[in-house]
C-alpha atoms as a PDB file:
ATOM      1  CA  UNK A   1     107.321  96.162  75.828  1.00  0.00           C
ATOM      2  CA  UNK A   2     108.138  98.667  78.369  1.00  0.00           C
ATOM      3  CA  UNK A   3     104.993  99.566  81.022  1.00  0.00           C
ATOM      4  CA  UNK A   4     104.023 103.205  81.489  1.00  0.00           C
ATOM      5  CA  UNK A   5     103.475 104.549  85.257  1.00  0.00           C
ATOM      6  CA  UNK A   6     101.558 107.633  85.822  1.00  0.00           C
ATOM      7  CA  UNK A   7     103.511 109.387  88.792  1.00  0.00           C
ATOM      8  CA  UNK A   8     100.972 111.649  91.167  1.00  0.00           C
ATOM      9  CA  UNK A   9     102.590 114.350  92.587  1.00  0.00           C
ATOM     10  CA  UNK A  10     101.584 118.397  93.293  1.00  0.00           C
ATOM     11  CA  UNK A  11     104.832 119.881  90.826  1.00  0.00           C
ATOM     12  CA  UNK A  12     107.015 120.004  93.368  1.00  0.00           C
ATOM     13  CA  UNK A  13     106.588 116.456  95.471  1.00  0.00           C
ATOM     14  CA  UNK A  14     106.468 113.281  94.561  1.00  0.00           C
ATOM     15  CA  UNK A  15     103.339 111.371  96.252  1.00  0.00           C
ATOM     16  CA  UNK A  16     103.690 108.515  97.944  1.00  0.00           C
ATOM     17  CA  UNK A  17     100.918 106.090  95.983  1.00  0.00           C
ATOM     18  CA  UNK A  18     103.479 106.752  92.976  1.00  0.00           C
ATOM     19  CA  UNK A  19     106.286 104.969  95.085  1.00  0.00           C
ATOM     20  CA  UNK A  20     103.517 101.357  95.807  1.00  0.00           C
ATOM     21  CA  UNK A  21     102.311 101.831  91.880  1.00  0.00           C
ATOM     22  CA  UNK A  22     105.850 101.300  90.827  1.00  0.00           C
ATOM     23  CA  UNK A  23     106.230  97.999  93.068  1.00  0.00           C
ATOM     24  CA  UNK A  24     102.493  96.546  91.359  1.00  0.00           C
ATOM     25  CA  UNK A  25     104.146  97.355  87.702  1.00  0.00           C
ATOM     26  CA  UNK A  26     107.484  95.564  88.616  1.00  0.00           C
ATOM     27  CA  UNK A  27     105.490  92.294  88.931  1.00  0.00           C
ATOM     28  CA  UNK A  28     104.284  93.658  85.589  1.00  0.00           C
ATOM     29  CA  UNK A  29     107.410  93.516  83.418  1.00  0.00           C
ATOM     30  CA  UNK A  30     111.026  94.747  83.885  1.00  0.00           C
ATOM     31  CA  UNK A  31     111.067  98.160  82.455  1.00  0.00           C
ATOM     32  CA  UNK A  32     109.320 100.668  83.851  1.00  0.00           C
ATOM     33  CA  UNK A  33     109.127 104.337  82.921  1.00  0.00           C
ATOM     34  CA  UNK A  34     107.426 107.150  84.641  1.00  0.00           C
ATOM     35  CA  UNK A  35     105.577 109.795  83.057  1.00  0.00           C
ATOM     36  CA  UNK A  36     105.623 113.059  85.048  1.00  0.00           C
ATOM     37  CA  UNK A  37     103.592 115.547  83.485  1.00  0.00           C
ATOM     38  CA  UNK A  38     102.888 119.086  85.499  1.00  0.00           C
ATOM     39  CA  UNK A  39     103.956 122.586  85.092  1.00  0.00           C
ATOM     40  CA  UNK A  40     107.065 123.374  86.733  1.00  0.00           C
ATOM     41  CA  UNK A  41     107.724 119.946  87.716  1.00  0.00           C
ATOM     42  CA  UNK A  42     111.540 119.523  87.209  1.00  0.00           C
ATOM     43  CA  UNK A  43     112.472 118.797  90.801  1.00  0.00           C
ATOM     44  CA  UNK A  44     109.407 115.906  90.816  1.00  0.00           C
ATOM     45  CA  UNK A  45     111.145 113.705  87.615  1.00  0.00           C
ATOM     46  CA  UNK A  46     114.383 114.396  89.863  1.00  0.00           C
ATOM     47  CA  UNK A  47     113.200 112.709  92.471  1.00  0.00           C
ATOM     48  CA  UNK A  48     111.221 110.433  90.097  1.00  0.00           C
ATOM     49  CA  UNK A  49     114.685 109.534  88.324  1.00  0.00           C
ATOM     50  CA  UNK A  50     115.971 108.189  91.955  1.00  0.00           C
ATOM     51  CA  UNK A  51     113.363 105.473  92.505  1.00  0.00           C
ATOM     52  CA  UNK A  52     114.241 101.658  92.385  1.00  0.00           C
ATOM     53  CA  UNK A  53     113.421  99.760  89.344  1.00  0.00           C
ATOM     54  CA  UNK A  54     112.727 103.056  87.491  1.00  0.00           C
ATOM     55  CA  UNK A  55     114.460 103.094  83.826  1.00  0.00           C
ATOM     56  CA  UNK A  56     113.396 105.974  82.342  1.00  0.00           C
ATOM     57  CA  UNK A  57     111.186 109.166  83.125  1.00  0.00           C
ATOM     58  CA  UNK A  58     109.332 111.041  81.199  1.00  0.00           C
ATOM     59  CA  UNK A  59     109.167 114.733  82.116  1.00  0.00           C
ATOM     60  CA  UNK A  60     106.035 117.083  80.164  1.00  0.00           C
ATOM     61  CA  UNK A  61     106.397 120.189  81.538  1.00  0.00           C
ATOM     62  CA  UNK A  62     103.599 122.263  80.352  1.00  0.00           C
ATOM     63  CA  UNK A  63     101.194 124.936  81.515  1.00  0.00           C
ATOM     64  CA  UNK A  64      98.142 122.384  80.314  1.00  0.00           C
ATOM     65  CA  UNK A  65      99.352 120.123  82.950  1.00  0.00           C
ATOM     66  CA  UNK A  66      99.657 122.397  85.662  1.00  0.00           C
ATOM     67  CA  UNK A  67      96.198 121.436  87.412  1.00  0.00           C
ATOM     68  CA  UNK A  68      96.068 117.540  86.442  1.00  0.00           C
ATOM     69  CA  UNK A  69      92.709 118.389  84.372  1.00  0.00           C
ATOM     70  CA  UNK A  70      91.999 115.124  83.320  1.00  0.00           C
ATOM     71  CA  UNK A  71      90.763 116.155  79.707  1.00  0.00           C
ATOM     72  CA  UNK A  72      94.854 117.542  79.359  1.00  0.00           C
ATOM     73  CA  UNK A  73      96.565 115.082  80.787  1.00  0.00           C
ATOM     74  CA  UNK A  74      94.491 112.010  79.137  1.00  0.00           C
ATOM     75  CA  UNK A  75      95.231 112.936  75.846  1.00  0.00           C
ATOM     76  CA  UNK A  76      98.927 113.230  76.427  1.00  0.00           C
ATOM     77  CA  UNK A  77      98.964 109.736  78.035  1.00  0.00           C
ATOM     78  CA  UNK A  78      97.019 108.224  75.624  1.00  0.00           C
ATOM     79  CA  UNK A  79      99.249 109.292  72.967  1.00  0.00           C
ATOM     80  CA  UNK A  80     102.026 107.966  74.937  1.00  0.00           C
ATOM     81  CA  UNK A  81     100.462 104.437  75.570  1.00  0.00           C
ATOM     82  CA  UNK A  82     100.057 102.937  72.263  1.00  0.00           C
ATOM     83  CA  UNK A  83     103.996 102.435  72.390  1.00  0.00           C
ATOM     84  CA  UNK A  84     103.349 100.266  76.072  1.00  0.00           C
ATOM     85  CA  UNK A  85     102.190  97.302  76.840  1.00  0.00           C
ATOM     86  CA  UNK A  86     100.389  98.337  80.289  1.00  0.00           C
ATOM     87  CA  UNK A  87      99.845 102.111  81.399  1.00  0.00           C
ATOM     88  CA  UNK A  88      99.844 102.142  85.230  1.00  0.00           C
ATOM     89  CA  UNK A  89      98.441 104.823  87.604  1.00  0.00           C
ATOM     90  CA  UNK A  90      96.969 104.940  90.727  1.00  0.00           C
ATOM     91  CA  UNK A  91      93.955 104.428  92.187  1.00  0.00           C
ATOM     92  CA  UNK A  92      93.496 108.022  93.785  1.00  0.00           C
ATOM     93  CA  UNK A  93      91.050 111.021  93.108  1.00  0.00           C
ATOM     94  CA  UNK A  94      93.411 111.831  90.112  1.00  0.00           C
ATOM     95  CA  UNK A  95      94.103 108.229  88.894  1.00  0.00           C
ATOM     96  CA  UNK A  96      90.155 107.639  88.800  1.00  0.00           C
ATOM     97  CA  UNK A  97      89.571 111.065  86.914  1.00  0.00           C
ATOM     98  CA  UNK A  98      92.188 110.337  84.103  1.00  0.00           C
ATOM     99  CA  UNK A  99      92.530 106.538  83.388  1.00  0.00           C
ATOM    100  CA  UNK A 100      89.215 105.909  82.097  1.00  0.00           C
ATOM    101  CA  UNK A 101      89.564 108.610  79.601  1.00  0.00           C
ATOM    102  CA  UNK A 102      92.779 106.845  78.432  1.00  0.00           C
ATOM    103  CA  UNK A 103      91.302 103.667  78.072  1.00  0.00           C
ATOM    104  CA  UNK A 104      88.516 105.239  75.649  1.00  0.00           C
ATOM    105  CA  UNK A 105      90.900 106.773  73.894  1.00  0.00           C
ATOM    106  CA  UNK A 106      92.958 103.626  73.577  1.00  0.00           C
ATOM    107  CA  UNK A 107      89.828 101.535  72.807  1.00  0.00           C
ATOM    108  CA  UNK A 108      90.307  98.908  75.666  1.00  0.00           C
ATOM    109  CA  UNK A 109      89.114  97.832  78.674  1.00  0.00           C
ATOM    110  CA  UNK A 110      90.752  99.004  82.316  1.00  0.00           C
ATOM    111  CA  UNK A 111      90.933  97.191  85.051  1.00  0.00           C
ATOM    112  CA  UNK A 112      90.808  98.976  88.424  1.00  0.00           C
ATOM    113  CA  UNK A 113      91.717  99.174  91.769  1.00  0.00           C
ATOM    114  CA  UNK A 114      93.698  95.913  92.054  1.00  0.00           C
ATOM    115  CA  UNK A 115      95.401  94.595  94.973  1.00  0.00           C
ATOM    116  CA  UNK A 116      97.363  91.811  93.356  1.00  0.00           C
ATOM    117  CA  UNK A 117      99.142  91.063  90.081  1.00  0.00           C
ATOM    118  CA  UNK A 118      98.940  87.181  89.392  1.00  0.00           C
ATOM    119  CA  UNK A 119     100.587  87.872  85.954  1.00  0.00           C
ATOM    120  CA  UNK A 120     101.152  90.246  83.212  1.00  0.00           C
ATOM    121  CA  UNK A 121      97.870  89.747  81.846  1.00  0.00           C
ATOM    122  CA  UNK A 122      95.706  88.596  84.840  1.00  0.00           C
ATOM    123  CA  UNK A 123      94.911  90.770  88.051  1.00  0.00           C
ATOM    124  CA  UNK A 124      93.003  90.401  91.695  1.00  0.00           C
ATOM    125  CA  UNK A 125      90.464  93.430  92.482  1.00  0.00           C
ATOM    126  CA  UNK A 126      88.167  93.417  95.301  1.00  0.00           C
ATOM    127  CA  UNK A 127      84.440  93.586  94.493  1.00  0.00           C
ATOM    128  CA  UNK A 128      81.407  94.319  96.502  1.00  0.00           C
ATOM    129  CA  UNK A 129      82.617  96.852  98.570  1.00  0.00           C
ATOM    130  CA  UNK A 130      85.809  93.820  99.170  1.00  0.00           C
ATOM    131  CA  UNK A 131      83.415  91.158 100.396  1.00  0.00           C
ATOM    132  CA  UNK A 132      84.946  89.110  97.282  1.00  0.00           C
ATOM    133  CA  UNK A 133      88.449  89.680  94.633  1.00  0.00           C
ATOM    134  CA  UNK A 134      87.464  88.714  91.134  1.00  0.00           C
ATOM    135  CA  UNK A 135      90.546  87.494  89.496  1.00  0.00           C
ATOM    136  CA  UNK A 136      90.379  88.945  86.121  1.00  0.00           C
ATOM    137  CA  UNK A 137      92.277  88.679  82.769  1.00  0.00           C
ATOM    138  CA  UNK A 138      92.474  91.243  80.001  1.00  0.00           C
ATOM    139  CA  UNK A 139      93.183  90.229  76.434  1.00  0.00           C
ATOM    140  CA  UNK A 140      93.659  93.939  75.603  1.00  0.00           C
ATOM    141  CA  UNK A 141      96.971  94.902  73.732  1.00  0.00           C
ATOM    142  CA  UNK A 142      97.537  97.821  75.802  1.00  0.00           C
ATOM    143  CA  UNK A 143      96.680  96.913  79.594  1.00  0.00           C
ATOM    144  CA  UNK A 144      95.028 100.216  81.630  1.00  0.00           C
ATOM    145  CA  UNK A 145      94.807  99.749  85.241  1.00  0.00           C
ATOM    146  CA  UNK A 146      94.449 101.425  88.199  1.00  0.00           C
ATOM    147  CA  UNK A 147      96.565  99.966  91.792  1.00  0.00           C
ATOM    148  CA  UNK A 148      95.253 100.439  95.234  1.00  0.00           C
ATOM    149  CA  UNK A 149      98.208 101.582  97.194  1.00  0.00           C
ATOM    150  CA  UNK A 150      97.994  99.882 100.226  1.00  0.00           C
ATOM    151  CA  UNK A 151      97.262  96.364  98.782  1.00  0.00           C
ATOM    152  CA  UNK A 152     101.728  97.198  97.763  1.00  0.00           C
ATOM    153  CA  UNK A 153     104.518  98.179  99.534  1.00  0.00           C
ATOM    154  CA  UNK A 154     106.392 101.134  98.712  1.00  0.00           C
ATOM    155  CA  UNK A 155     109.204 101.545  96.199  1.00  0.00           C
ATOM    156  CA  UNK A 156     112.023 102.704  97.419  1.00  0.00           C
ATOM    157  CA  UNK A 157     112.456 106.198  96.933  1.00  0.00           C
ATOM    158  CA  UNK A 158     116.551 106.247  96.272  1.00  0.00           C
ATOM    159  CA  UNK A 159     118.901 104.214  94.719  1.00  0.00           C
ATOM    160  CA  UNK A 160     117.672 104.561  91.285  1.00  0.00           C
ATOM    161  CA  UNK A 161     119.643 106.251  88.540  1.00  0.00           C
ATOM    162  CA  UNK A 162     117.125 106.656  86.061  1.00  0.00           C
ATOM    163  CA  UNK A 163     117.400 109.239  82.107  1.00  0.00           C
ATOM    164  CA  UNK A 164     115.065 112.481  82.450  1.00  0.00           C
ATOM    165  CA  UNK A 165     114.008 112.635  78.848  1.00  0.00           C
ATOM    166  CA  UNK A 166     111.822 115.428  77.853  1.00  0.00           C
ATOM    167  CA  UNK A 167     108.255 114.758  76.043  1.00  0.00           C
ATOM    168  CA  UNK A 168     107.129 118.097  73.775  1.00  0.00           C
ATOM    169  CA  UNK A 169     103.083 117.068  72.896  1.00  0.00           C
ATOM    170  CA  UNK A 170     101.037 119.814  74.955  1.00  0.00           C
ATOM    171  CA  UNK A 171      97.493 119.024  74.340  1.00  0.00           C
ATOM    172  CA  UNK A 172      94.148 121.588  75.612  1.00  0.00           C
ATOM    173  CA  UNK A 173      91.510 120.199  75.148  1.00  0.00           C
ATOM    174  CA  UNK A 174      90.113 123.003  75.380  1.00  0.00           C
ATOM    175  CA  UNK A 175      86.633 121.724  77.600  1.00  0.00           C
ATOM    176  CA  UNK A 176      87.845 122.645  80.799  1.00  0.00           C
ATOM    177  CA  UNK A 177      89.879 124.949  82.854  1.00  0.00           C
ATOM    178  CA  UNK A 178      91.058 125.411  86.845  1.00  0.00           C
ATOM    179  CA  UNK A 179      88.701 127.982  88.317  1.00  0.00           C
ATOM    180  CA  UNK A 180      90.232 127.568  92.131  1.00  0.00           C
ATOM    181  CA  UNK A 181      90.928 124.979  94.647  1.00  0.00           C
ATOM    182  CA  UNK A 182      90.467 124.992  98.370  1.00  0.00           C
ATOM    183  CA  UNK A 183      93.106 122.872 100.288  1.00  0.00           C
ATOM    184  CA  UNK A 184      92.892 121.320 103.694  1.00  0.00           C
ATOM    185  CA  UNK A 185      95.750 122.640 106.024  1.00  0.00           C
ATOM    186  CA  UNK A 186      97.389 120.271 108.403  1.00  0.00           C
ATOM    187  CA  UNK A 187      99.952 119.635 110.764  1.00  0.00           C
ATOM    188  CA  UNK A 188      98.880 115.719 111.226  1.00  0.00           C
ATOM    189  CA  UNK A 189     100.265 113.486 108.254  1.00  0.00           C
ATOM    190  CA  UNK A 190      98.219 112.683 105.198  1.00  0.00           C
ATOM    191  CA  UNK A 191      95.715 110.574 105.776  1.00  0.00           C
ATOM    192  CA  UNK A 192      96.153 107.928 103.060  1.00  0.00           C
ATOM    193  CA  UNK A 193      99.625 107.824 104.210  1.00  0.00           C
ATOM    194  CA  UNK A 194      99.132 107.890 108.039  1.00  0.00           C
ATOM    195  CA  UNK A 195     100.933 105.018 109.992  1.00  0.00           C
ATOM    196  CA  UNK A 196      98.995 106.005 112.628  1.00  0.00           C
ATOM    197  CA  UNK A 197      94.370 106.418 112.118  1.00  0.00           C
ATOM    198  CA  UNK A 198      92.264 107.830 114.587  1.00  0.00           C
ATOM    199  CA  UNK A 199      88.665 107.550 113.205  1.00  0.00           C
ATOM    200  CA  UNK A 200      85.079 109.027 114.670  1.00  0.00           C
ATOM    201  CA  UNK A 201      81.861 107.946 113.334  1.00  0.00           C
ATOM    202  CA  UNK A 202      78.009 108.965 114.213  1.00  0.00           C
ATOM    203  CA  UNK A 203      78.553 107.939 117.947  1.00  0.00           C
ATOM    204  CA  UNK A 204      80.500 111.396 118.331  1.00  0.00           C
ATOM    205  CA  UNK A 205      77.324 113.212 118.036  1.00  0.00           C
ATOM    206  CA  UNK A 206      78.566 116.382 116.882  1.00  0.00           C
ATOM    207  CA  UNK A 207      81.767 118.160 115.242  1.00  0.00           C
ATOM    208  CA  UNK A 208      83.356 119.483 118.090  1.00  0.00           C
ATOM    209  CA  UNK A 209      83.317 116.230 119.660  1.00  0.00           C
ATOM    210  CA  UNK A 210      85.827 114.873 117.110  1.00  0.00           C
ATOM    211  CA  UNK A 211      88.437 117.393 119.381  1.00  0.00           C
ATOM    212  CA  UNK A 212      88.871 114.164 121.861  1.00  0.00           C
ATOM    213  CA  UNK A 213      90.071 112.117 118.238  1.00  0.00           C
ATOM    214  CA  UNK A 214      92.589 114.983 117.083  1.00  0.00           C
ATOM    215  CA  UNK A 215      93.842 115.177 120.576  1.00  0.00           C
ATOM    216  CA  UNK A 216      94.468 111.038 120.655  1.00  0.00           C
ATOM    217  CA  UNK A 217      96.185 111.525 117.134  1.00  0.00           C
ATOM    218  CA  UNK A 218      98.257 114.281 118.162  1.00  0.00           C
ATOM    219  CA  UNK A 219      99.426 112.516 121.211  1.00  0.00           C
ATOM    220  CA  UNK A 220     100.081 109.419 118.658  1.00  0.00           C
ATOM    221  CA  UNK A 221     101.574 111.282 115.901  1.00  0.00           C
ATOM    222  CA  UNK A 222      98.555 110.050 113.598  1.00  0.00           C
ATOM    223  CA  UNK A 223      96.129 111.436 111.173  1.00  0.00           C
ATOM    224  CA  UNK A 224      92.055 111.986 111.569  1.00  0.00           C
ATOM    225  CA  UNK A 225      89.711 110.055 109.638  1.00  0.00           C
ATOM    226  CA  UNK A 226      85.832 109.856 109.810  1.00  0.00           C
ATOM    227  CA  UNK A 227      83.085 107.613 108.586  1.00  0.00           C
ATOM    228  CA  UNK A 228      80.680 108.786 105.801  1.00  0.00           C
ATOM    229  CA  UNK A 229      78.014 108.711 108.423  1.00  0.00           C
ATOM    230  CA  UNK A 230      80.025 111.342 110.163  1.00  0.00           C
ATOM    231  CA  UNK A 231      80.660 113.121 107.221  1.00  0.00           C
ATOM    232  CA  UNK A 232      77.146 113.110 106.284  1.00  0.00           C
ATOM    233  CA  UNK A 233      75.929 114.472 109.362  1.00  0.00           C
ATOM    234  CA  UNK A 234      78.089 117.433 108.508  1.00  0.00           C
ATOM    235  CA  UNK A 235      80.532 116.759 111.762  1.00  0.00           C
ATOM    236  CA  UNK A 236      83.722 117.287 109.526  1.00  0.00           C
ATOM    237  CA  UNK A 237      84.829 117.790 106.397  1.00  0.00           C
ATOM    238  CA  UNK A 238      84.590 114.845 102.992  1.00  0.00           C
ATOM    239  CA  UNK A 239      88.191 114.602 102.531  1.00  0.00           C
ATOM    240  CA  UNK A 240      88.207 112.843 105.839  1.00  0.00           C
ATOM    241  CA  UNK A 241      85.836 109.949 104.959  1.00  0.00           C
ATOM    242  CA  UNK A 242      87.178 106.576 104.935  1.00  0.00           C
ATOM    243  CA  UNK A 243      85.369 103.997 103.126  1.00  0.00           C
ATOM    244  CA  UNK A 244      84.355 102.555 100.036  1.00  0.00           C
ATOM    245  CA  UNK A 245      83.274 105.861  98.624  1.00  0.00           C
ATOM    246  CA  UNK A 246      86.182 107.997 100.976  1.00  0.00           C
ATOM    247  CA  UNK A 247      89.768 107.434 101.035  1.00  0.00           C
ATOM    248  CA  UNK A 248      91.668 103.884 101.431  1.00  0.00           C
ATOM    249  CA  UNK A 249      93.922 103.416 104.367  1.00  0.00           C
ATOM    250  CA  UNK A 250      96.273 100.543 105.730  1.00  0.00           C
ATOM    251  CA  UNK A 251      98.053 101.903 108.712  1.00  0.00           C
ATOM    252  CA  UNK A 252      99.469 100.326 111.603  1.00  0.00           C
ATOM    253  CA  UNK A 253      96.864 100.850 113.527  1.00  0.00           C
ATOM    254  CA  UNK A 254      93.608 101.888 113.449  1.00  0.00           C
ATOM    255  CA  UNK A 255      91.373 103.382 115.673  1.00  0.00           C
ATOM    256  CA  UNK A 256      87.256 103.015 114.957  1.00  0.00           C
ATOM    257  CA  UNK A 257      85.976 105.024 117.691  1.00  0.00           C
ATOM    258  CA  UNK A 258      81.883 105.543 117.689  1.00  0.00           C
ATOM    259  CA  UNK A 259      81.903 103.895 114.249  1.00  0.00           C
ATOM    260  CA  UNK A 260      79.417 100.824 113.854  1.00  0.00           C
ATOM    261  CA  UNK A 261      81.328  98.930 111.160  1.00  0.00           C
ATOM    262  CA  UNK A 262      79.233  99.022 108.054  1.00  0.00           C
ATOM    263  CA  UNK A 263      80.520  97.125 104.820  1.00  0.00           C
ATOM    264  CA  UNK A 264      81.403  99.805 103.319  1.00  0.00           C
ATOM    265  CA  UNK A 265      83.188 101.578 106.131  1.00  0.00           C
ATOM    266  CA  UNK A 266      85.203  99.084 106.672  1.00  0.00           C
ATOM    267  CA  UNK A 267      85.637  98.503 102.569  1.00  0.00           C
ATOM    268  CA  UNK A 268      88.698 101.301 103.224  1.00  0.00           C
ATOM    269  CA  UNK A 269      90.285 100.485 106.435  1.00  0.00           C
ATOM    270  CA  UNK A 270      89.817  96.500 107.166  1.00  0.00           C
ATOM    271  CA  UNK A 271      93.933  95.975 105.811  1.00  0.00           C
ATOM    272  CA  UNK A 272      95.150  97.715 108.800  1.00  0.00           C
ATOM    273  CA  UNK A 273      97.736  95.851 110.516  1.00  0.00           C
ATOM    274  CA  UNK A 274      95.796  96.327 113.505  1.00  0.00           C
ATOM    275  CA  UNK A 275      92.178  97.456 114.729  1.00  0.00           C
ATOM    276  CA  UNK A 276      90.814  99.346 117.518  1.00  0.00           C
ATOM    277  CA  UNK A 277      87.217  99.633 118.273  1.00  0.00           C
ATOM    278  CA  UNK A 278      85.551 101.485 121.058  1.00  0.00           C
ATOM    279  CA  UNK A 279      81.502 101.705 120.769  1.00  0.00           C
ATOM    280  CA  UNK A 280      79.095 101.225 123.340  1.00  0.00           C
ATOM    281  CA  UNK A 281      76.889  98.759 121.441  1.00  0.00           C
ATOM    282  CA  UNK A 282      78.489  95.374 122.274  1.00  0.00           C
ATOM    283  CA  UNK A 283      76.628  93.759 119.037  1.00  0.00           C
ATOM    284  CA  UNK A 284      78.251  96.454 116.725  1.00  0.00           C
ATOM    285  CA  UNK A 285      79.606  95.066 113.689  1.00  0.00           C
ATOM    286  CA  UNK A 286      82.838  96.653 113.649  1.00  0.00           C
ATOM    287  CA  UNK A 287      83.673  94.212 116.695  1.00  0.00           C
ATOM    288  CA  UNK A 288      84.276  91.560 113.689  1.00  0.00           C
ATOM    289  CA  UNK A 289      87.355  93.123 112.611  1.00  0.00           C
ATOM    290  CA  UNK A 290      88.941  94.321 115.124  1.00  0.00           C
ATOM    291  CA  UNK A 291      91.970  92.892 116.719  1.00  0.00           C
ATOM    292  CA  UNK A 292      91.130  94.885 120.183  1.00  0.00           C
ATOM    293  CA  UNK A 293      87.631  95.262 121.422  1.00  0.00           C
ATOM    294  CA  UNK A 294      86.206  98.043 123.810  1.00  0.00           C
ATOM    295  CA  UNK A 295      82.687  98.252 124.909  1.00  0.00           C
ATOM    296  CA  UNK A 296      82.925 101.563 126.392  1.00  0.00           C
ATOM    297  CA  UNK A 297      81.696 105.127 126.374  1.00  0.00           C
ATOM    298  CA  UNK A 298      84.106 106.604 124.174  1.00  0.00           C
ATOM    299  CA  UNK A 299      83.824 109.773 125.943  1.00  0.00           C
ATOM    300  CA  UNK A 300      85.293 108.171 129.160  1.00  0.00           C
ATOM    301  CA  UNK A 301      87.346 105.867 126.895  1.00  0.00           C
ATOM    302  CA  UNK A 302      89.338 108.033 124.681  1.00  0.00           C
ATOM    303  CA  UNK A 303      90.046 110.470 127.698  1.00  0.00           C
ATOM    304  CA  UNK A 304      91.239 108.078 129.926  1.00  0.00           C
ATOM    305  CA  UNK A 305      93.014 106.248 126.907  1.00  0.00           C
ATOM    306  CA  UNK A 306      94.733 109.418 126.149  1.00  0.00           C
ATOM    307  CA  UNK A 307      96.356 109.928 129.648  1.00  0.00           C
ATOM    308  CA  UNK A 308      97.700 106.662 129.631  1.00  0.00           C
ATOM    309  CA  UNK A 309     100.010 107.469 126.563  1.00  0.00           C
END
């Protein structure tokens, strides 16, 4: 049987976690199809119809998809899934809202966040905020899961020659409806997506201290993150948190500047190709990880690193 892939996307982009989800259901089975489901979404399954190893897409273009409410868009992919063996999506804000509601409407089991596919049936996910990966195997007709982007590469996004067919079942559920949103402007690349991860935790002190990190990532062409403890403190902003209960990144590099390293900090950034810490405390934790070690003031560090670029 063919293997369902939710596509995440804003009706008019395709997002990049679509593009890694595609490569964990390859090493699922051979044909793949892509639901996009939005309002006003034609150029996305366009774009969706170009990637590799995509067969077939699935365009439901429908005012009760518009916002991605999850009680919409779960019914719709529920009714879709009983003809799939595995219905793919993943693991971001969205992916987390709606797959559990498909897998109680389905009547299995999911399996979340994995990082590797073993076999059609049997998956690696990390547990305990990644201290240990459970290898686990569902016996589940219809396999849900959810894949954590980074632990794949990307898809490519061309060279893929995919049919647009369109789906007609609009469901409301009728228990929910989009109010508003408030979205974070930027200049600096998505986080999640970032090659490049300047991060501040407690050891800034205050808000306006994080400046001396947006400067760095400016100069570096990267993206500003922040541990919860940071986040907490009300310095910036949630949708900046990185951790086990924040956003998951794997960049390049990584910069942990005036974090200490806790396990769940370091739950969302540890598969970065490389780490950079800078704390003062010499027995912080986050000196563990990381690949380059500076016991420093960061604010003497990160100026004086900054003029060097």
């Amino acid at each position: 049987m063919a293997i369902l892939i939710i596509a995440e996307h804003d009706n008019s982009t395709l997002k990049s976690a679509t593009l890694n989800t595609v490569t964990a259901a390859s090493q699922m089975g051979e044909e793949l199809h892509l639901l996009v489901a939005g309002e006003g979404c034609a150029a996305v399954a366009e774009a969706a119809a170009g990637v590799a190893g995509v067969s077939k897409v699935l365009l439901a273009d429908n005012a009760a998809y518009g916002r991605q409410l999850a009680e919409n868009l779960s019914l719709l992919v529920a009714e879709l899934g009983k003809d799939y063996s595995h219905v793919v999506a993943p693991a971001t804000t969205t992916g987390k809202n709606v797959m559990p509601r498909v897998a109680a409407l389905l009547d299995v089991g999911q399996i979340s966040d994995i990082i590797a596919v073993e076999a059609a049936d049997t998956f690696e996910r990390p547990i305990y905020a990644g201290n240990a990966i459970a290898t686990v195997q569902s016996l589940d007709a219809i396999k849900v899961i959810t894949v954590r982007g980074t632990a794949f590469d990307a898809a490519a996004s061309t060279g893929g020659s995919a049919s647009v067919d369109r789906v007609s079942p609009a469901h409301d559920a009728g228990t929910s409806a989009f109010v508003s949103e408030e979205m974070a402007k930027s200049d600096r690349p998505e986080l999640t997506a970032a090659s490049v991860v300047v991060s501040g935790g407690r050891g800034l002190g205050n808000g306006e201290n994080f400046a001396l990190l947006e400067s760095l990532a400016d100069k570096l062409g990267g993206a500003v993150g922040a541990s919860r403890a940071a986040v907490d403190a009300g310095f910036v902003p949630n949708d900046m948190q990185v951790g086990q209960t924040g956003k998951i990144v794997a960049p390049d590099i990584y910069f942990a500047v005036g974090i200490s390293g806790a396990i769940q900090h370091l739950a969302g950034m540890k598969d970065s190709k490389v780490i950079v810490a800078i704390n003062k405390d010499e027995e912080a934790p986050i000196f563990q990880v990381a690949d380059y070690s500076l016991v420093a003031d960061l604010f003497e560090a990160v100026p004086e690193l900054e003029s060097k670029l």
